[in-house]
Structure formats: structure tokens, C-alpha cells
C-alpha atoms as a PDB file:
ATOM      1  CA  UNK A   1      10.054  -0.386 -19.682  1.00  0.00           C
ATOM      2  CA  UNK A   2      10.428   2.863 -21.185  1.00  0.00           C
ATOM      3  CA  UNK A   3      13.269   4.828 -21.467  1.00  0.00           C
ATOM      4  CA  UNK A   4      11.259   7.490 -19.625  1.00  0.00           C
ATOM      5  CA  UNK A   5      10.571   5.209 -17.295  1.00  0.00           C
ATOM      6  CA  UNK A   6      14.351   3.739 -17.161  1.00  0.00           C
ATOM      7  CA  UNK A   7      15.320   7.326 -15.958  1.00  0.00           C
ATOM      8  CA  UNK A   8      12.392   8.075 -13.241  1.00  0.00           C
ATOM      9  CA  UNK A   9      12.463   7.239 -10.004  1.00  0.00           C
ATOM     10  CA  UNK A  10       9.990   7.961  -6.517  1.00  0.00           C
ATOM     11  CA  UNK A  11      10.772  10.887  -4.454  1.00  0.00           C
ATOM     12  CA  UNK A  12       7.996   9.808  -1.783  1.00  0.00           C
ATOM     13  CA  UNK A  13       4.830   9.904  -4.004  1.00  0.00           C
ATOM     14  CA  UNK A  14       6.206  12.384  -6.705  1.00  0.00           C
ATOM     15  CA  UNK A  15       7.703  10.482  -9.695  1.00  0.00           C
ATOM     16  CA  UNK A  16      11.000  12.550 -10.248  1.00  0.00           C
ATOM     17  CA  UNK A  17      14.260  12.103 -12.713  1.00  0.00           C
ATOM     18  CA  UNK A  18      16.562  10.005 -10.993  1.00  0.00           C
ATOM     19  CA  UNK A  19      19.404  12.583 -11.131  1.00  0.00           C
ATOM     20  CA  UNK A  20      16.662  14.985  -9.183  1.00  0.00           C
ATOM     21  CA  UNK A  21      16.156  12.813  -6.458  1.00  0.00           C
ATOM     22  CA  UNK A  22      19.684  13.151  -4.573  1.00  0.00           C
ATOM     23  CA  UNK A  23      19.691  16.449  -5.046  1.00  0.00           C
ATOM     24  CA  UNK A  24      15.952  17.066  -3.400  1.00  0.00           C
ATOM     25  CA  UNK A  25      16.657  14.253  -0.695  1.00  0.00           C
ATOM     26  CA  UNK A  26      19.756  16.555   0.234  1.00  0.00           C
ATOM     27  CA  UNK A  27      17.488  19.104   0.676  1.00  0.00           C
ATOM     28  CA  UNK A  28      14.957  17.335   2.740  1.00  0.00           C
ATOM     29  CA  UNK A  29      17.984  16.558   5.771  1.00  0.00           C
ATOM     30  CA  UNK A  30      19.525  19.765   5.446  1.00  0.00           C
ATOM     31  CA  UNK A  31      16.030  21.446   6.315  1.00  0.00           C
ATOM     32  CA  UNK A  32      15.709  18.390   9.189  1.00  0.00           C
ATOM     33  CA  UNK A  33      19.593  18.425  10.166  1.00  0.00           C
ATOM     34  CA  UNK A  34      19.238  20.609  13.234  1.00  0.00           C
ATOM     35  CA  UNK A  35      16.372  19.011  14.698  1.00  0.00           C
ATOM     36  CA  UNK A  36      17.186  15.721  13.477  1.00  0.00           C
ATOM     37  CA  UNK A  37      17.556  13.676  16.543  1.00  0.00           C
ATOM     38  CA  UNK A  38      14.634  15.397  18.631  1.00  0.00           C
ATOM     39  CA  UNK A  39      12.353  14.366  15.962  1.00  0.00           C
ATOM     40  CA  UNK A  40      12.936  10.851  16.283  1.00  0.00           C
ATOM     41  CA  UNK A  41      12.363  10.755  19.669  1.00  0.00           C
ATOM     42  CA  UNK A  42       9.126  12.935  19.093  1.00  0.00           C
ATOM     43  CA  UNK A  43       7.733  10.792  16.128  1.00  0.00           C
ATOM     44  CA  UNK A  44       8.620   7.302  17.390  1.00  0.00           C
ATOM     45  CA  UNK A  45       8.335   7.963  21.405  1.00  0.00           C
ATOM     46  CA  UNK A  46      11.769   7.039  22.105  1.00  0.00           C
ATOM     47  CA  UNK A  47      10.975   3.409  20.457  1.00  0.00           C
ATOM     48  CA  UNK A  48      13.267   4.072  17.796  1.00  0.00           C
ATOM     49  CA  UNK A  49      16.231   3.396  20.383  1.00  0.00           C
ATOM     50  CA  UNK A  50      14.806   0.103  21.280  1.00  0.00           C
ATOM     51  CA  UNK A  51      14.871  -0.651  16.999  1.00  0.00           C
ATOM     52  CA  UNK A  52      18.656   0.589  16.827  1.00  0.00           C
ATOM     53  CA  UNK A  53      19.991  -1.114  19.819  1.00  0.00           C
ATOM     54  CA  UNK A  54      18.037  -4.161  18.340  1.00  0.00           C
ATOM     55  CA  UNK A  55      19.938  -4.104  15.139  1.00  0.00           C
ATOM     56  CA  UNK A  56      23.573  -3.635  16.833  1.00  0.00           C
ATOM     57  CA  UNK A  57      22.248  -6.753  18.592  1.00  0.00           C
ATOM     58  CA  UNK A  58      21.896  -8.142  15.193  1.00  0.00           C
ATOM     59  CA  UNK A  59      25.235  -6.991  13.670  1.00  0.00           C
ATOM     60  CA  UNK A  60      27.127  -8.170  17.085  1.00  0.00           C
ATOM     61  CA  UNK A  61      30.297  -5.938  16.503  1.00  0.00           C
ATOM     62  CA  UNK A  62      33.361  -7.770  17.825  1.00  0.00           C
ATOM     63  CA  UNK A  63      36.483  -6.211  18.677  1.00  0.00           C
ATOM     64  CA  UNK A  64      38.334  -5.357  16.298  1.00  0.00           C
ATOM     65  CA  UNK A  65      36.537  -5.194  13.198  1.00  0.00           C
ATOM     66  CA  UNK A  66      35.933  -2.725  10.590  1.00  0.00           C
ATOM     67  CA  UNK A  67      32.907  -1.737   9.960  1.00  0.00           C
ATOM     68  CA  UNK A  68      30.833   0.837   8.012  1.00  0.00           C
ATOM     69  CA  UNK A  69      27.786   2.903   9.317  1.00  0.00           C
ATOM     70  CA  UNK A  70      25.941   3.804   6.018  1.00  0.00           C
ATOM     71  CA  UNK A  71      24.023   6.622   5.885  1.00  0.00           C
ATOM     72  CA  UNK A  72      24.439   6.552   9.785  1.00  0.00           C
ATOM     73  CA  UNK A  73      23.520  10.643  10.459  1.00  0.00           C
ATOM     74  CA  UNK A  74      23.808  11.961  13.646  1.00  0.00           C
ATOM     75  CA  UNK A  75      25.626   8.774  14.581  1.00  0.00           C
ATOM     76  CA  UNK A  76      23.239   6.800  16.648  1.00  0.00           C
ATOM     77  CA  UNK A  77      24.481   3.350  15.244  1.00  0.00           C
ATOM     78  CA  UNK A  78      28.726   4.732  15.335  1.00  0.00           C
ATOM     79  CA  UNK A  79      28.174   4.829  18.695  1.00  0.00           C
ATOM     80  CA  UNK A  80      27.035   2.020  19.790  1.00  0.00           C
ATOM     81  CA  UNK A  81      29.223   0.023  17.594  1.00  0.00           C
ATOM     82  CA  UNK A  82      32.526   2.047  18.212  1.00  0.00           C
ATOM     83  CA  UNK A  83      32.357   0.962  21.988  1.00  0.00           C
ATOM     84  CA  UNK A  84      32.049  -2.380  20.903  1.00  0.00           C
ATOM     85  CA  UNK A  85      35.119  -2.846  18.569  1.00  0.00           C
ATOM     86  CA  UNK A  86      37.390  -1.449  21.064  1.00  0.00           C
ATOM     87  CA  UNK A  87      40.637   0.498  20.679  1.00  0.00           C
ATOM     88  CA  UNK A  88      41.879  -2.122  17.951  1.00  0.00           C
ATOM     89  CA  UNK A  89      38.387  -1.968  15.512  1.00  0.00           C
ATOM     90  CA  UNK A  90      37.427   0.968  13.623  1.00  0.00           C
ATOM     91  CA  UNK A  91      33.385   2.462  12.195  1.00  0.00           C
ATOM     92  CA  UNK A  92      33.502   5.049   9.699  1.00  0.00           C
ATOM     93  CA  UNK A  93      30.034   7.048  10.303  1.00  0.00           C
ATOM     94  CA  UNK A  94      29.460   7.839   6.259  1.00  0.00           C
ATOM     95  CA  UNK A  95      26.779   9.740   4.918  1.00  0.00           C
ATOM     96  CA  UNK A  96      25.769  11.222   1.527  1.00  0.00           C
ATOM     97  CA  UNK A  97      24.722  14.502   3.327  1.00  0.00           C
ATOM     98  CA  UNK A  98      27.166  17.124   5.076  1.00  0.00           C
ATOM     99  CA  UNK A  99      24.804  18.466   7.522  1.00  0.00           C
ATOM    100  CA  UNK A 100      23.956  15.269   9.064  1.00  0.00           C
ATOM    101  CA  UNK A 101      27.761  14.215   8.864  1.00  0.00           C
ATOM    102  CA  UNK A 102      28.655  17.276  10.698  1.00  0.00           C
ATOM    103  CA  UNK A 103      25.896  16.356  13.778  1.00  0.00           C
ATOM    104  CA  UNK A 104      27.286  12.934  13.674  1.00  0.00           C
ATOM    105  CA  UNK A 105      30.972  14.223  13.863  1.00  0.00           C
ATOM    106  CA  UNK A 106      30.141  16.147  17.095  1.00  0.00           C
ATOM    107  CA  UNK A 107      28.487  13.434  19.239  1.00  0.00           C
ATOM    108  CA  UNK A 108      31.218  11.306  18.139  1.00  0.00           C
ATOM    109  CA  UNK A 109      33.928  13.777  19.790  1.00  0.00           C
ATOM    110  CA  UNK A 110      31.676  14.894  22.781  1.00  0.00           C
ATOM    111  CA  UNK A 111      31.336  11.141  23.630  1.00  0.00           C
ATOM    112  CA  UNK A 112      35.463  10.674  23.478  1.00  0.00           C
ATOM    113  CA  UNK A 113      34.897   7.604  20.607  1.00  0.00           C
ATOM    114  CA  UNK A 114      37.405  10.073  17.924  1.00  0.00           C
ATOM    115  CA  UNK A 115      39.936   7.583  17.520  1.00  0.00           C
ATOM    116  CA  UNK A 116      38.004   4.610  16.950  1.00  0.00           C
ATOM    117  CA  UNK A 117      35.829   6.500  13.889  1.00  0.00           C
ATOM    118  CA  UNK A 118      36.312   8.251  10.926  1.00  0.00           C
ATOM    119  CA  UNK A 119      34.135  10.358   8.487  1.00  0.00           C
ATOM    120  CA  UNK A 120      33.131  10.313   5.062  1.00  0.00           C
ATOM    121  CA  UNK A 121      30.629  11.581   2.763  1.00  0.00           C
ATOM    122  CA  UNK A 122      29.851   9.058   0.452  1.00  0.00           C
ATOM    123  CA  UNK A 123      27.138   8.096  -1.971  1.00  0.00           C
ATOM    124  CA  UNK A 124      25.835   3.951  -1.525  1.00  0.00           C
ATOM    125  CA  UNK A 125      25.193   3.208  -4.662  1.00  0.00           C
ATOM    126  CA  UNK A 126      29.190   3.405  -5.682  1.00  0.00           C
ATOM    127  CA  UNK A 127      31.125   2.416  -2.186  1.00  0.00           C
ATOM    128  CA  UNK A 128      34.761   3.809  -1.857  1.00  0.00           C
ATOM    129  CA  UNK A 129      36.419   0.836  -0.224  1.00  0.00           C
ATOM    130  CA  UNK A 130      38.487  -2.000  -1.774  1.00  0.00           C
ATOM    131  CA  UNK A 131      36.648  -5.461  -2.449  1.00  0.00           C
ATOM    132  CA  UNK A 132      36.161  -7.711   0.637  1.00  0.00           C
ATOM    133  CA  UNK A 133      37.794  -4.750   3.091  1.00  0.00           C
ATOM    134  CA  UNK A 134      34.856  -4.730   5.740  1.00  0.00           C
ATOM    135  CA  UNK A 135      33.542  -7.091   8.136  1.00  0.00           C
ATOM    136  CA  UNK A 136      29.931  -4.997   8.746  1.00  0.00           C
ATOM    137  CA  UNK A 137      27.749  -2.982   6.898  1.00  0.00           C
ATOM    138  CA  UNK A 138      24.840  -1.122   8.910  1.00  0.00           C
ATOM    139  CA  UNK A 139      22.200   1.500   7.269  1.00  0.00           C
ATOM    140  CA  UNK A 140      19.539   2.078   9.683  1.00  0.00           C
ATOM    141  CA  UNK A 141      16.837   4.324   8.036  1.00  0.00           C
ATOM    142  CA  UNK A 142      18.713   5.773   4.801  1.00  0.00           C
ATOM    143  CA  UNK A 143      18.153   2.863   2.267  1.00  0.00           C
ATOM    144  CA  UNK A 144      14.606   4.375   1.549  1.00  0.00           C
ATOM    145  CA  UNK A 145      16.356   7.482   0.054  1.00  0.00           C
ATOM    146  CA  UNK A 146      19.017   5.794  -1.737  1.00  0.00           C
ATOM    147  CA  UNK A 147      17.823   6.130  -5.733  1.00  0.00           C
ATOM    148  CA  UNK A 148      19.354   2.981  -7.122  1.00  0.00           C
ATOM    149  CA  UNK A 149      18.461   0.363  -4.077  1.00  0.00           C
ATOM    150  CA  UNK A 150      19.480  -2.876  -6.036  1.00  0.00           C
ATOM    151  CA  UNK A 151      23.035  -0.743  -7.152  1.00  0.00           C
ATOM    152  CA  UNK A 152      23.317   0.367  -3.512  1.00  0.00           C
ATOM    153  CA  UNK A 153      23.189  -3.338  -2.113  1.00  0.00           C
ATOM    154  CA  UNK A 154      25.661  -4.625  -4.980  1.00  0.00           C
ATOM    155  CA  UNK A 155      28.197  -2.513  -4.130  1.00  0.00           C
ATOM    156  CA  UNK A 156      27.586  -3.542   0.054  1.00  0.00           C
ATOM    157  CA  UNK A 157      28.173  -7.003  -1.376  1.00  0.00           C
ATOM    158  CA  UNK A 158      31.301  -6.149  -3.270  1.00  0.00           C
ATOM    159  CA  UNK A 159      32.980  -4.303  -0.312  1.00  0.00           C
ATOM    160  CA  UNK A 160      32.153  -6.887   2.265  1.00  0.00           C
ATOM    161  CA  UNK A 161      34.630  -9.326   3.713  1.00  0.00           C
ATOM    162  CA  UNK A 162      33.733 -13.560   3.218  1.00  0.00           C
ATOM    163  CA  UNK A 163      32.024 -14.265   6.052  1.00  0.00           C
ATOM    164  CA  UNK A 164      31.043 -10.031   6.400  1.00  0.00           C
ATOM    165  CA  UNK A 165      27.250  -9.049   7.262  1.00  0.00           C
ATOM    166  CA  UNK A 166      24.839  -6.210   6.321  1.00  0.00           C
ATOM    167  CA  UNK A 167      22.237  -5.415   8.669  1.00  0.00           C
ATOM    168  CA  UNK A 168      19.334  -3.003   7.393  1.00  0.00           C
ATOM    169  CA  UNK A 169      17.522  -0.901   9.635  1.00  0.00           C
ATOM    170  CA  UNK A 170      14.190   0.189   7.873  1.00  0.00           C
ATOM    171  CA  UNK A 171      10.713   1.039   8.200  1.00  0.00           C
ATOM    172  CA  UNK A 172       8.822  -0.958   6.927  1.00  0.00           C
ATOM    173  CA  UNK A 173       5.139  -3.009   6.257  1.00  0.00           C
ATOM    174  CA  UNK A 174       2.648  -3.248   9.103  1.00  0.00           C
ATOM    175  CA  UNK A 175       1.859  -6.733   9.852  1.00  0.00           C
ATOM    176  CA  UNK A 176      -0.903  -6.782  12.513  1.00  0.00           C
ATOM    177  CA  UNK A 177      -4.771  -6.355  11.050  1.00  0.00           C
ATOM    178  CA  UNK A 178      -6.272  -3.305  12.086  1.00  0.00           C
ATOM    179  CA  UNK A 179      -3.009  -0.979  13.132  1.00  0.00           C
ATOM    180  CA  UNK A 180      -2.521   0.130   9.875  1.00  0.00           C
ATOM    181  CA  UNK A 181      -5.618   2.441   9.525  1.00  0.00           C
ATOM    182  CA  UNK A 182      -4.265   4.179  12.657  1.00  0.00           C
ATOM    183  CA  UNK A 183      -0.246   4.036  11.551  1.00  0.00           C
ATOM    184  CA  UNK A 184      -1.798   5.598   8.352  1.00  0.00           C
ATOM    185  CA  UNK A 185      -3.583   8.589  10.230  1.00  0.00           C
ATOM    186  CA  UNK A 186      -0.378   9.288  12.132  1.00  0.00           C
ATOM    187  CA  UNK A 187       1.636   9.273   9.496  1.00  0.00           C
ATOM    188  CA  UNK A 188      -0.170  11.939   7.143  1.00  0.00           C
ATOM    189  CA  UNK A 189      -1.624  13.884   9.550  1.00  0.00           C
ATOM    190  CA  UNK A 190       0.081  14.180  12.602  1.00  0.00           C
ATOM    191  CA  UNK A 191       3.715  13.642  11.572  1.00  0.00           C
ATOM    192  CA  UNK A 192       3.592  16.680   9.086  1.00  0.00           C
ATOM    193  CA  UNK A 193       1.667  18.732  11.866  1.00  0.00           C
ATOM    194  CA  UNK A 194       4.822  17.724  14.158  1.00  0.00           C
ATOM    195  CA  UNK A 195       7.408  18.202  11.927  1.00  0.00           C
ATOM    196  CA  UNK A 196       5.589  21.798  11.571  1.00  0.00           C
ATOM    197  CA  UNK A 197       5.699  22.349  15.148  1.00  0.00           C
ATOM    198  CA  UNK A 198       9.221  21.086  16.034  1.00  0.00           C
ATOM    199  CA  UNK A 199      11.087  21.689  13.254  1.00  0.00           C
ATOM    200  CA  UNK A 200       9.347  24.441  11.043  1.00  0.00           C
ATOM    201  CA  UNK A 201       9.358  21.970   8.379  1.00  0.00           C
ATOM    202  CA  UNK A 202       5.716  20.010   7.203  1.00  0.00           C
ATOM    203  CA  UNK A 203       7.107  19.429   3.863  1.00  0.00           C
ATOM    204  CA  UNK A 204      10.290  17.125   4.696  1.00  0.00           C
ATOM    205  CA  UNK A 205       7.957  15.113   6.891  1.00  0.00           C
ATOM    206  CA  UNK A 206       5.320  14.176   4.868  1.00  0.00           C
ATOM    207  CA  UNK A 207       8.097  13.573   2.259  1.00  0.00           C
ATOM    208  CA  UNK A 208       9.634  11.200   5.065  1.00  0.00           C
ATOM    209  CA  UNK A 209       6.235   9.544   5.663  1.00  0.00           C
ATOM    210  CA  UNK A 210       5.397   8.895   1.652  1.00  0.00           C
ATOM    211  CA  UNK A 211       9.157   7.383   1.216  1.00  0.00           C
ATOM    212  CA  UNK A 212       8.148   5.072   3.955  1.00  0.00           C
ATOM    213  CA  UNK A 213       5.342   3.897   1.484  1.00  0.00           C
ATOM    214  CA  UNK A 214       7.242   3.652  -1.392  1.00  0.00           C
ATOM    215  CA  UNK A 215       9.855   1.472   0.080  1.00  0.00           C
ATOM    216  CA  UNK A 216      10.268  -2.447  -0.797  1.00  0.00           C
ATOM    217  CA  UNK A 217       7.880  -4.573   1.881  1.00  0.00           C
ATOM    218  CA  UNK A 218      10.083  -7.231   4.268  1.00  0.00           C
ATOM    219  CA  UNK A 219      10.095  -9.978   1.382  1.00  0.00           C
ATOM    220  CA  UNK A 220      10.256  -8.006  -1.437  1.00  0.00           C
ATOM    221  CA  UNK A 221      13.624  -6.609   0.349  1.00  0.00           C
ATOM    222  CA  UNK A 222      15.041  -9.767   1.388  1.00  0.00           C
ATOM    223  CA  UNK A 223      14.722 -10.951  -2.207  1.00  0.00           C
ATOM    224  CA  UNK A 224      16.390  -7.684  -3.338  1.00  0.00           C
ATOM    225  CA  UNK A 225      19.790  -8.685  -0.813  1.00  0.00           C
ATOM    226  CA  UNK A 226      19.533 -12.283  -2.372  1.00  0.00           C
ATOM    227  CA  UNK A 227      19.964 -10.890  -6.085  1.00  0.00           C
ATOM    228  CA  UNK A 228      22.877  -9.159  -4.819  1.00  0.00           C
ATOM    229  CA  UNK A 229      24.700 -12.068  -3.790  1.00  0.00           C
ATOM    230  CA  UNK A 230      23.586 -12.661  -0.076  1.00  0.00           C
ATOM    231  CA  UNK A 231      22.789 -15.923   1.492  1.00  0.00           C
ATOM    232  CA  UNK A 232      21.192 -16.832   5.008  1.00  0.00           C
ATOM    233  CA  UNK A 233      18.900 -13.142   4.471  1.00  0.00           C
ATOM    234  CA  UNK A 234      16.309 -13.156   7.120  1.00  0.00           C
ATOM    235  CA  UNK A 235      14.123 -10.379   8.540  1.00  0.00           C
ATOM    236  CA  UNK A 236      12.476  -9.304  12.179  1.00  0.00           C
ATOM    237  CA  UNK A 237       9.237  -7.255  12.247  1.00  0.00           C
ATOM    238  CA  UNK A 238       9.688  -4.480  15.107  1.00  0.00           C
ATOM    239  CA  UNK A 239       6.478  -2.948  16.284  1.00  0.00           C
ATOM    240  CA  UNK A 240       4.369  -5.163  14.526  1.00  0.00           C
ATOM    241  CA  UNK A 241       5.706  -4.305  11.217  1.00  0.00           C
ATOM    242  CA  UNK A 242       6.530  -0.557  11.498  1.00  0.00           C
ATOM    243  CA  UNK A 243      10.179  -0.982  11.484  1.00  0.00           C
ATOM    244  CA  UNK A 244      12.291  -4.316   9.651  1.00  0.00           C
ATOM    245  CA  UNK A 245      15.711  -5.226  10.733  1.00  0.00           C
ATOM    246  CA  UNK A 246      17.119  -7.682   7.306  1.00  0.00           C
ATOM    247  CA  UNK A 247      20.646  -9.377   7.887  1.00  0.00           C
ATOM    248  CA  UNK A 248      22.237 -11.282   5.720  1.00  0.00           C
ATOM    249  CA  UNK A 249      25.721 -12.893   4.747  1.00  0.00           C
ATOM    250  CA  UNK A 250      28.400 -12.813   2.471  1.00  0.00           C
ATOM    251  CA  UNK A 251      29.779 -16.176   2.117  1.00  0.00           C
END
């Protein structure tokens, strides 16, 4: 590879320097903060609740455990998790952007779950926590954006306790013949045309709909959790393919 290409990385279909992308991805969700939540229920019908309460399934938070909500946003995932830990666990609702952090921060207090989460603004790719400190990891639609996927997951590995999982929550690669002419003709021309609508914004969305394209298919993923040092890594297609959960182990 060349250096050039050593120092490039996707921001959706745009190749970008890699110090850009962070910079232009904070952009994106500070133009989308505000209308964050109301756009996922618009693009995905609501299903995207089914997906998340799927993946806590997955992740099976037990009382008492510490666990991290990467790139967790307006807090869907805290929430469900912090009820689950009880008064003795803890979730800290992280996320590399302030806007979304701030969202997430008030549905955490309006829903009385303060004491059992904390906040930080963090970057994946280089986790502040000590070695084997945490006995989850969830990201549920953030490790598209992350520049340095294969960095982000090392570090998940690092922080993780033994016997600690990491559940991803991603779109992903349609799987059933024939839906992905139509997935492709709602993602290009009717999610910008919403985004426009809702949220003044046709540019973030069709940015959010290339990134989708751009990000590792269900095996090429799981193999990219095994170089980091996971074991038992599986994979569930959701909506025939639209949306991946991937769990695997630390052992």
C-alpha cells in the first residue's frame, strides 16, 4: 500500500485523510443531533427498536456489572441496560460527539437512571479504562464512523474483563435475493429526501446511507473481532440482512 493510501480513509463514498474524517463525521451528528431520534423512527419505521432491544437480549446485562455503551448517542442502549444492572451495576453512555452526549444525558435524567450512569466523550479507537475493567461493551450503529475499525476493536479487547463480551449493533449486508434493488432505492433516494424534510439536512443522510456501504459485510466483520483477540464471534442477520448484531468473547 501506499503511503497515500496508508493515510486515506472512506468518509461514505468520498476517499478523505484519515485525520479529516472525525472531524467531518462530527459535523454530520451535530447537523442530525436535534432530530436524531425522530429520524430513526422515520427511516427504519420504528424497527430499529426491535434491532436494539434484540442486541441487549444479546449482551444480557446482569446486575451489577459495568458496562460501556460506545458511541451510544441519545442513549437508547444506556437505558435499557441501566435498568438491568440495578442500583449495584453501572453504564457509562460514551460518545465521541458532544451534541449527541448532551441528548443522551437528558433522557438519562428525565427517565430517573442518573445514578446508575455516567458520561464521557471519548474516542474508540484509544479507550480510557484500565485493562480487563469492564464486563460489556455495546456500540449499536457508531462502528461505521469510527476511522481506525481494527484499532477501535483492539482497544474493546484490551479493556474487557476475562470472560467480558462486545456486542455490535450495525447495519449491515442484505441477505435475501431481490430486496436489495429496493433497500438500494430507499436508501439514495428517499432517505436523503427525508432527511431533507425532517431534519433540513439531505447531505448527512446520504452521507449516513454511503457509510452503510462502505462498512465491513457480516463475515468480513466477524473476522475483523477474531484478529483482535475474540473467540466464540458469531453474527444474527436482522431484517434479512439490513441490520447485524456480532457478539463475541474475551476469554
Amino acid at each position: 500500500m501506499s503511503e497515500k493510501g496508508k493515510d486515506s480513509t472512506h468518509f461514505g463514498f468520498r476517499t478523505v485523510e484519515k485525520g479529516e474524517k472525525q472531524h467531518m463525521v462530527r459535523q454530520v451528528f451535530d447537523s442530525v443531533a436535534d432530530k436524531y431520534d425522530v429520524m430513526n423512527d422515520v427511516m427504519s419505521l420504528g424497527v430499529h427498536r426491535l434491532w436494539k432491544r434484540f442486541a441487549i437480549d444479546m449482551a444480557a446485562p446482569r446486575r451489577g456489572e459495568q458496562i460501556l455503551d460506545l458511541a451510544g448517542g441519545s442513549g437508547d442502549l444506556t437505558l435499557l441496560m441501566a435498568r438491568q444492572v440495578g442500583e449495584t451495576g453501572h453504564v457509562v453512555l460514551s460518545d465521541i460527539n458532544a451534541e449527541m452526549l448532551r441528548h443522551g444525558r437528558e433522557r438519562v435524567v428525565d427517565a430517573g437512571l442518573v445514578k446508575r450512569v455516567s458520561f464521557a466523550q471519548i474516542n474508540a479507537e484509544s479507550l480510557p479504562f484500565a485493562d480487563n475493567s469492564l464486563d460489556c461493551i455495546t456500540i449499536g450503529f457508531g462502528l461505521r464512523n469510527v476511522t481506525d475499525k481494527q484499532k477501535a476493536l483492539n482497544s474493546m479487547f484490551r479493556v474487557l474483563k476475562p470472560g467480558g463480551r462486545l456486542l455490535v449493533l450495525e447495519f449491515s449486508r442484505v441477505q435475501v435475493p431481490g430486496l436489495n434493488k429496493l433497500y438500494d432505492e430507499y436508501s439514495f433516494r428517499i432517505l436523503p429526501m427525508m432527511g431533507r424534510l425532517v431534519a433540513n439536512d439531505e447531505d448527512s443522510y446520504r452521507y449516513l446511507a454511503e457509510s452503510i456501504r462502505m462498512h465491513p459485510d457480516q463475515d468480513t466483520l466477524k473476522g475483523m473481532m477474531e484478529e483482535a483477540g475474540f473467540e466464540r464471534c458469531q453474527y444474527y442477520n436482522l431484517t434479512g440482512g439490513v441490520a447485524a448484531v456480532h457478539r463475541g468473547y474475551k476469554f
